[in-house]
Protein backbone atom coordinates (compact mmCIF):
# COMPACT_ATOMS: atom_id res chain seq x y z
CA UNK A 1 -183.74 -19.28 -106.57
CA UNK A 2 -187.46 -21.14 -106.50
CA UNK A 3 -186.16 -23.32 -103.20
CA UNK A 4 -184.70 -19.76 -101.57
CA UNK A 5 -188.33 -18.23 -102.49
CA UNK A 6 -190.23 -21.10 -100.83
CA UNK A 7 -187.90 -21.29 -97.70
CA UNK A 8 -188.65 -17.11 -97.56
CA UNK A 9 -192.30 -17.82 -97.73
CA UNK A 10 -193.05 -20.31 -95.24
CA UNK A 11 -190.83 -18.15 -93.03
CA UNK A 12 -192.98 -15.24 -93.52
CA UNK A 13 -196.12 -17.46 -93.29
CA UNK A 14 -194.51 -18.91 -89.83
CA UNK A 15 -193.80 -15.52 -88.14
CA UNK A 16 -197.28 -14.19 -89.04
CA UNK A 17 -198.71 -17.02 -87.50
CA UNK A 18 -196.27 -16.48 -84.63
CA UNK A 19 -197.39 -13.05 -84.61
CA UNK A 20 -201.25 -13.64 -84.31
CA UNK A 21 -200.77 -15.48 -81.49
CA UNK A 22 -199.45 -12.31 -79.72
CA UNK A 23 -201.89 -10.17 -78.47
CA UNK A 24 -200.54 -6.60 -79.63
CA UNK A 25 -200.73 -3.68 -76.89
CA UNK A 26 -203.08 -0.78 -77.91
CA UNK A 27 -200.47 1.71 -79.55
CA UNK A 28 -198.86 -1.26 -81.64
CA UNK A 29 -202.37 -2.55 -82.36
CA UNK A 30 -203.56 0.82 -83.65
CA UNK A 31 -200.71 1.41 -85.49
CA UNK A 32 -200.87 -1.59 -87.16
CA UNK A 33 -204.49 -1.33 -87.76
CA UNK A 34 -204.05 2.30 -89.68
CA UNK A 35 -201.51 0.61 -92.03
CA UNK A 36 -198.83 2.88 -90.03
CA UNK A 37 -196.75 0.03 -88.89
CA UNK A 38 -195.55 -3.74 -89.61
CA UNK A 39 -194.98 -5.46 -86.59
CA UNK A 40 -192.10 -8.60 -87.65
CA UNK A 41 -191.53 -10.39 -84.19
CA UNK A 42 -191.73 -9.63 -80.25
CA UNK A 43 -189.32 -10.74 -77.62
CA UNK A 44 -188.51 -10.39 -73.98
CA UNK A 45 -186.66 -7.45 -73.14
CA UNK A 46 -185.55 -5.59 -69.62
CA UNK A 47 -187.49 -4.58 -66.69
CA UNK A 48 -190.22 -7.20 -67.70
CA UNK A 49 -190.59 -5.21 -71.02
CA UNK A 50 -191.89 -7.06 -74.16
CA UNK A 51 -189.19 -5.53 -77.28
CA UNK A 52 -190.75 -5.36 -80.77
CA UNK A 53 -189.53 -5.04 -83.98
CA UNK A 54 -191.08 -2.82 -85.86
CA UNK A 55 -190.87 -1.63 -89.78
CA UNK A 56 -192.94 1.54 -90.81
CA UNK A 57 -195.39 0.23 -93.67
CA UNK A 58 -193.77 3.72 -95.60
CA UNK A 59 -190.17 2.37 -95.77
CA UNK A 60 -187.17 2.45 -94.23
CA UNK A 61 -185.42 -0.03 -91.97
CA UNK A 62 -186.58 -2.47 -88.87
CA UNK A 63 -185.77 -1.14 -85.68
CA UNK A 64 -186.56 -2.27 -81.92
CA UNK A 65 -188.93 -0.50 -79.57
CA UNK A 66 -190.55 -1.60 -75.96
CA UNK A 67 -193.56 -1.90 -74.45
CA UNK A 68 -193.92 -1.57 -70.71
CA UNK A 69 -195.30 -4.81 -69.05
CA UNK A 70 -199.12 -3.82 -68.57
CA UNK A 71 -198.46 -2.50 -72.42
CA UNK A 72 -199.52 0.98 -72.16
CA UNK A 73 -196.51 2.44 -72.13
CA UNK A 74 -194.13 2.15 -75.69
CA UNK A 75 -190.83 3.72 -75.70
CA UNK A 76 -187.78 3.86 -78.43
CA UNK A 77 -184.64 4.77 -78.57
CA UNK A 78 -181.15 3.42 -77.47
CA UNK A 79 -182.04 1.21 -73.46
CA UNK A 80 -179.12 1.12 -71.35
CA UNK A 81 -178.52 -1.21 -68.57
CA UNK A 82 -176.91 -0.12 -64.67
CA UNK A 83 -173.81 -0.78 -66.11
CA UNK A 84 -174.14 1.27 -68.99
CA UNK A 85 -174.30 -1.49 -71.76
CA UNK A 86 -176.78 -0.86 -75.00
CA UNK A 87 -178.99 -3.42 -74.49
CA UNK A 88 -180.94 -1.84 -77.47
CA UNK A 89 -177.96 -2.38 -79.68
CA UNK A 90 -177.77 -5.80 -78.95
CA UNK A 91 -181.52 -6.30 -79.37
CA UNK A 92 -180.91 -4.92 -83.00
CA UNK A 93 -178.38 -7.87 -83.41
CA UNK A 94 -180.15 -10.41 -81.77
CA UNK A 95 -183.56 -9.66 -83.36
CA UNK A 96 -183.36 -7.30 -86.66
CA UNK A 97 -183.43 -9.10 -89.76
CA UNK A 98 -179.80 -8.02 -91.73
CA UNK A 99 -180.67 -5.30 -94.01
CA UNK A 100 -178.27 -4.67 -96.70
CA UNK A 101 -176.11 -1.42 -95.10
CA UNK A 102 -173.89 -0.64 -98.22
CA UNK A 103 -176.50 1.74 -100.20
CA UNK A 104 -176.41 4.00 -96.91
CA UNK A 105 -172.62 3.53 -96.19
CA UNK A 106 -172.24 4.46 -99.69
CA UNK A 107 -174.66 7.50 -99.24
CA UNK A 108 -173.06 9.15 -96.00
CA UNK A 109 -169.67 8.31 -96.65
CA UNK A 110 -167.23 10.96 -97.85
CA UNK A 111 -167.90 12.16 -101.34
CA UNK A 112 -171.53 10.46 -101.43
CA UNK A 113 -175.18 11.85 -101.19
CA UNK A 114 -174.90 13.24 -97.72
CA UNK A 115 -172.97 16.73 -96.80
CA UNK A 116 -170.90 16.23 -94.15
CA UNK A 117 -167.21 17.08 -92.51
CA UNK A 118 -164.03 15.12 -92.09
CA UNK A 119 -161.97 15.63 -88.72
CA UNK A 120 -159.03 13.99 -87.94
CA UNK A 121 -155.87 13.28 -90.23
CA UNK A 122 -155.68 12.04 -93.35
CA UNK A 123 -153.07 9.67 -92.22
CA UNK A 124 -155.45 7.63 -89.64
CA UNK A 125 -155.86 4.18 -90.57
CA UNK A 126 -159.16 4.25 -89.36
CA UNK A 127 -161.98 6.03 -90.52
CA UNK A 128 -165.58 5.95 -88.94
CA UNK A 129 -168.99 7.65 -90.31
CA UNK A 130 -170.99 9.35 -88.18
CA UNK A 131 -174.72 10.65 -88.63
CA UNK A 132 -175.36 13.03 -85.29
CA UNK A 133 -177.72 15.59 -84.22
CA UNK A 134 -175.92 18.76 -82.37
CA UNK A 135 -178.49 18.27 -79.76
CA UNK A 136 -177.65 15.00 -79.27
CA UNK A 137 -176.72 13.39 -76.21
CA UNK A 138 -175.27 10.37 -77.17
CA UNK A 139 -173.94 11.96 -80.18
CA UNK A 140 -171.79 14.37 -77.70
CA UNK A 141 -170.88 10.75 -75.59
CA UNK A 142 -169.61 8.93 -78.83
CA UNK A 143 -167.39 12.86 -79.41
CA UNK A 144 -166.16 12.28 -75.85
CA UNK A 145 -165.34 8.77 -76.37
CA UNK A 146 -163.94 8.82 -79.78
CA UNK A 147 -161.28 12.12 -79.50
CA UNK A 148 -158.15 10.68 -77.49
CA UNK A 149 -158.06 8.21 -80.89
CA UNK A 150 -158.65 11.32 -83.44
CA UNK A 151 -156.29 13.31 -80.83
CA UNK A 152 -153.66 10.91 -81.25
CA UNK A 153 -154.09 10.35 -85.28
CA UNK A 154 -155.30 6.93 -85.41
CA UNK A 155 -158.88 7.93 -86.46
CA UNK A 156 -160.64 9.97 -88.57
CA UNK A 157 -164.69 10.48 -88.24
CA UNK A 158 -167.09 11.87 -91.34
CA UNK A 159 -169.49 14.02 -89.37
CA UNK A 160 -172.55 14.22 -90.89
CA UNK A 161 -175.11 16.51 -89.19
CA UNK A 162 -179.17 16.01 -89.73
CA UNK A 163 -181.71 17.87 -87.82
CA UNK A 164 -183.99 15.96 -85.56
CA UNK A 165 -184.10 16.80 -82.07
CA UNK A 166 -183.90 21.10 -81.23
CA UNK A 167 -185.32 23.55 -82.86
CA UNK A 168 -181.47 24.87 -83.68
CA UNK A 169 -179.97 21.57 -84.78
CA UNK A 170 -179.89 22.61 -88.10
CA UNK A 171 -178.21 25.71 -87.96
CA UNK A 172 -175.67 24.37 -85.79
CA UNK A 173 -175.32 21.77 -88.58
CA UNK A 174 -175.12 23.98 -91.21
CA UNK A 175 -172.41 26.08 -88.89
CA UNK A 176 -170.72 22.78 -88.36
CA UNK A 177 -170.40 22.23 -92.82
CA UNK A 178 -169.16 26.44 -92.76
CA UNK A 179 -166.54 26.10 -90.24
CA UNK A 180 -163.33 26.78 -91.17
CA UNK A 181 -162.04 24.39 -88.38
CA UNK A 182 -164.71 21.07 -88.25
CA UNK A 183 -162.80 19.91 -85.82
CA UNK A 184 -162.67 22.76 -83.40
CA UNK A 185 -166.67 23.01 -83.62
CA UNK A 186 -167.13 19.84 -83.05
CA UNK A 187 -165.68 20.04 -79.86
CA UNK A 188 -167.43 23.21 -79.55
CA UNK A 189 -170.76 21.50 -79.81
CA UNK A 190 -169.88 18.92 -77.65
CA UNK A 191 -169.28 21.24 -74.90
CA UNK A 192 -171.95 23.15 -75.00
CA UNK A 193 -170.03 26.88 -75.56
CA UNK A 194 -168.98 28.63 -79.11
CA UNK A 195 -170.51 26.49 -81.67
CA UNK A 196 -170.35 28.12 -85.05
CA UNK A 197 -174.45 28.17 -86.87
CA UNK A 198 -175.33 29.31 -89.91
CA UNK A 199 -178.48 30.24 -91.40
CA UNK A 200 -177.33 30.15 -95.08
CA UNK A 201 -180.24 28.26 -96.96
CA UNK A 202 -177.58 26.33 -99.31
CA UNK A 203 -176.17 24.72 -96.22
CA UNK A 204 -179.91 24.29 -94.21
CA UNK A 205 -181.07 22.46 -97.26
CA UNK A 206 -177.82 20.16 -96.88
CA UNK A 207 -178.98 19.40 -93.77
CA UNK A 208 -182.26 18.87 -94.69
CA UNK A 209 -181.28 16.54 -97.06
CA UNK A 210 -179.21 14.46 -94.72
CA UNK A 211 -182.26 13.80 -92.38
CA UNK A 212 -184.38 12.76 -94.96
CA UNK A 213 -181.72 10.56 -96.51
CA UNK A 214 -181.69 9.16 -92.56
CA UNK A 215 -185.08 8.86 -91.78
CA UNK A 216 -187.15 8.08 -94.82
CA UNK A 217 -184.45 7.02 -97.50
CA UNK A 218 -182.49 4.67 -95.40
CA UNK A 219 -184.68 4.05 -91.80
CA UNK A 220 -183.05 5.18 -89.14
CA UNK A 221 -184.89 7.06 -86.69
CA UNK A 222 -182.17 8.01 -84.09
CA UNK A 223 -178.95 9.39 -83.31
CA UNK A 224 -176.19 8.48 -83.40
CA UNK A 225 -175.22 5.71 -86.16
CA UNK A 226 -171.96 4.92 -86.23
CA UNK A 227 -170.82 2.81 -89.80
CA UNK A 228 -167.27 1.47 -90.65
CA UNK A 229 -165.64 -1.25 -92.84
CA UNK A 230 -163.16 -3.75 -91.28
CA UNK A 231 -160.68 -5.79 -93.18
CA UNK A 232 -159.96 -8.61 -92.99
CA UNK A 233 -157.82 -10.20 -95.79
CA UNK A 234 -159.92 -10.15 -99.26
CA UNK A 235 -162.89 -9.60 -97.31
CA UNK A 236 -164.48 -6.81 -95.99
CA UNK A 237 -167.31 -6.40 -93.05
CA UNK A 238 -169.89 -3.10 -92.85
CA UNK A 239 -170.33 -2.80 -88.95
CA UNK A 240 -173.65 -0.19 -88.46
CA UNK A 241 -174.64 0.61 -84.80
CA UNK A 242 -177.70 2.72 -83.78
CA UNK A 243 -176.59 4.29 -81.30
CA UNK A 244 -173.20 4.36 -79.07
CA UNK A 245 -171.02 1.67 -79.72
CA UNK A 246 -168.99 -1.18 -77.87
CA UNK A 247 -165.47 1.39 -77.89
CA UNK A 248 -163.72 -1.82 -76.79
CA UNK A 249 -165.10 -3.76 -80.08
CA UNK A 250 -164.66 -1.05 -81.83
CA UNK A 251 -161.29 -0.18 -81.24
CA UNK A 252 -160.28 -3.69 -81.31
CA UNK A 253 -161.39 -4.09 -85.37
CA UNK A 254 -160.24 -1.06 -86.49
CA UNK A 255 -156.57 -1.47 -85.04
CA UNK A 256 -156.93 1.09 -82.82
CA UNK A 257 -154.45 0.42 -79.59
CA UNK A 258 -154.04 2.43 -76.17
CA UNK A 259 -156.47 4.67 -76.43
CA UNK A 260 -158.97 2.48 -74.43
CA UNK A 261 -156.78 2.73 -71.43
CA UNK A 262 -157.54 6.66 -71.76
CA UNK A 263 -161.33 6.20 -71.49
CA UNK A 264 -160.81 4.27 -68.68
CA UNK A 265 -159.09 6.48 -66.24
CA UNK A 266 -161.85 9.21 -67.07
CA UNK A 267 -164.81 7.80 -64.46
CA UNK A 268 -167.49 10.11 -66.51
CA UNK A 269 -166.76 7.31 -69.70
CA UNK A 270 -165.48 4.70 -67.75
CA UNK A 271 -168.89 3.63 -67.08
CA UNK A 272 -170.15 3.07 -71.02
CA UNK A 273 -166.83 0.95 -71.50
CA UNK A 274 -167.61 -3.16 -71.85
């Protein structure tokens, strides 16, 4: 334990040297400065971008953001390529320190903290957890991209909605823990026409809850994040993505065959595929 503390230490004492070295553009600088943000490591991103990872000093979980070249520009979210790839996603792998993901899998998962909706059957041997905003974007792409497999009965997604985009994303999230059918207003959020909402305070509080659980709790500050546990003999793996997922990687650990194919003939989604 003393040798693991020692080897943590000089690490931390290495990137903070590291880190001085880097001249910090104005918005990181002031952030920092204020005691808003802890900056853990830069790298070279995109577009002659600098990426950062970033930790609020408050809590919550490391996460990548950009800086435009001159640095007075800083932007966050999910960065995607000309070929659709998530480069941001794979700046989060490259770059985030590993955070333990099982207290949050744990909370959003069916039957945890979180409210939330099951759609797809019970039978699927695949089951994926899903935090979304109904204003969402992405969150309406990942829908698209995910239904041929719930369609067909090899998945089943835990939707659970939090409130951080529209002015109306929690009633449609509280509309989306009423419905009779969760399934049917999913799809009805995803296109845009015949959502169920609901202003019943019980269920607005739910979703209340879920974006705080999200946001300060646990540290994510976007939408979608997509969690599920692979098998593999005794062992088991938590994959967490912010944002839109490889469907090809995906697919491929959770045994999920032919519905690629399906995705691939649509040219709308065929472009997010790698």
């Amino acid at each position: 334990m003393l040798k693991r503390t020692l080897i943590a230490t000089a690490l931390m004492s290495f990137m903070g040297a590291a880190m001085a070295a880097t001249a910090l553009p104005p918005f990181l600088k002031s952030a920092t400065d204020a005691g808003q943000l802890q900056v853990i490591r830069d790298f070279k991103a995109a577009a002659g971008m600098t990426g950062w990872v970033v930790k609020e000093t408050k809590g919550g979980q490391a996460t990548v953001i950009y800086t435009s070249a001159d640095g007075n520009y800083t932007f966050s979210g999910m960065l995607l390529d000309k070929d659709g790839h998530n480069l941001t996603a794979k700046y989060a792998e490259d770059y985030v320190p590993k955070p333990d993901y099982t207290p949050a899998f744990k909370a959003f998962s069916a039957g945890g903290e979180a409210a939330g909706v099951t759609v797809g059957s019970p039978n699927a041997k695949a089951e994926i957890v899903v935090i979304f905003d109904a204003n969402c974007g992405y969150c309406k792409l990942l829908h698209r991209m995910t239904k041929p497999a719930v369609d067909a009965g090899e998945l089943r997604i835990h939707y659970v909605p939090v409130a951080i985009l529209g002015r109306d994303s929690d009633v449609k999230g509280a509309g989306l823990l009423a419905a009779k059918d969760a399934k049917a207003d999913a799809d009805a959020i995803v296109s845009g026409s015949g959502a169920e909402t609901s202003s019943d305070k019980a269920l607005l509080a739910k979703v209340q809850n879920n974006t705080k659980l999200m946001t300060q709790k646990f540290g994510f500050n976007g939408t979608p994040v997509v969690m599920y546990k692979v098998k593999n003999g005794s062992d088991e793996t938590l994959s967490v993505s912010p944002g839109v997922p490889s469907m090809a990687e995906m697919f491929k650990a959770l045994g999920i065959s032919g519905q690629l194919d399906k995705l691939k003939n649509d040219p709308e989604l065929a472009k997010y595929l790698r």
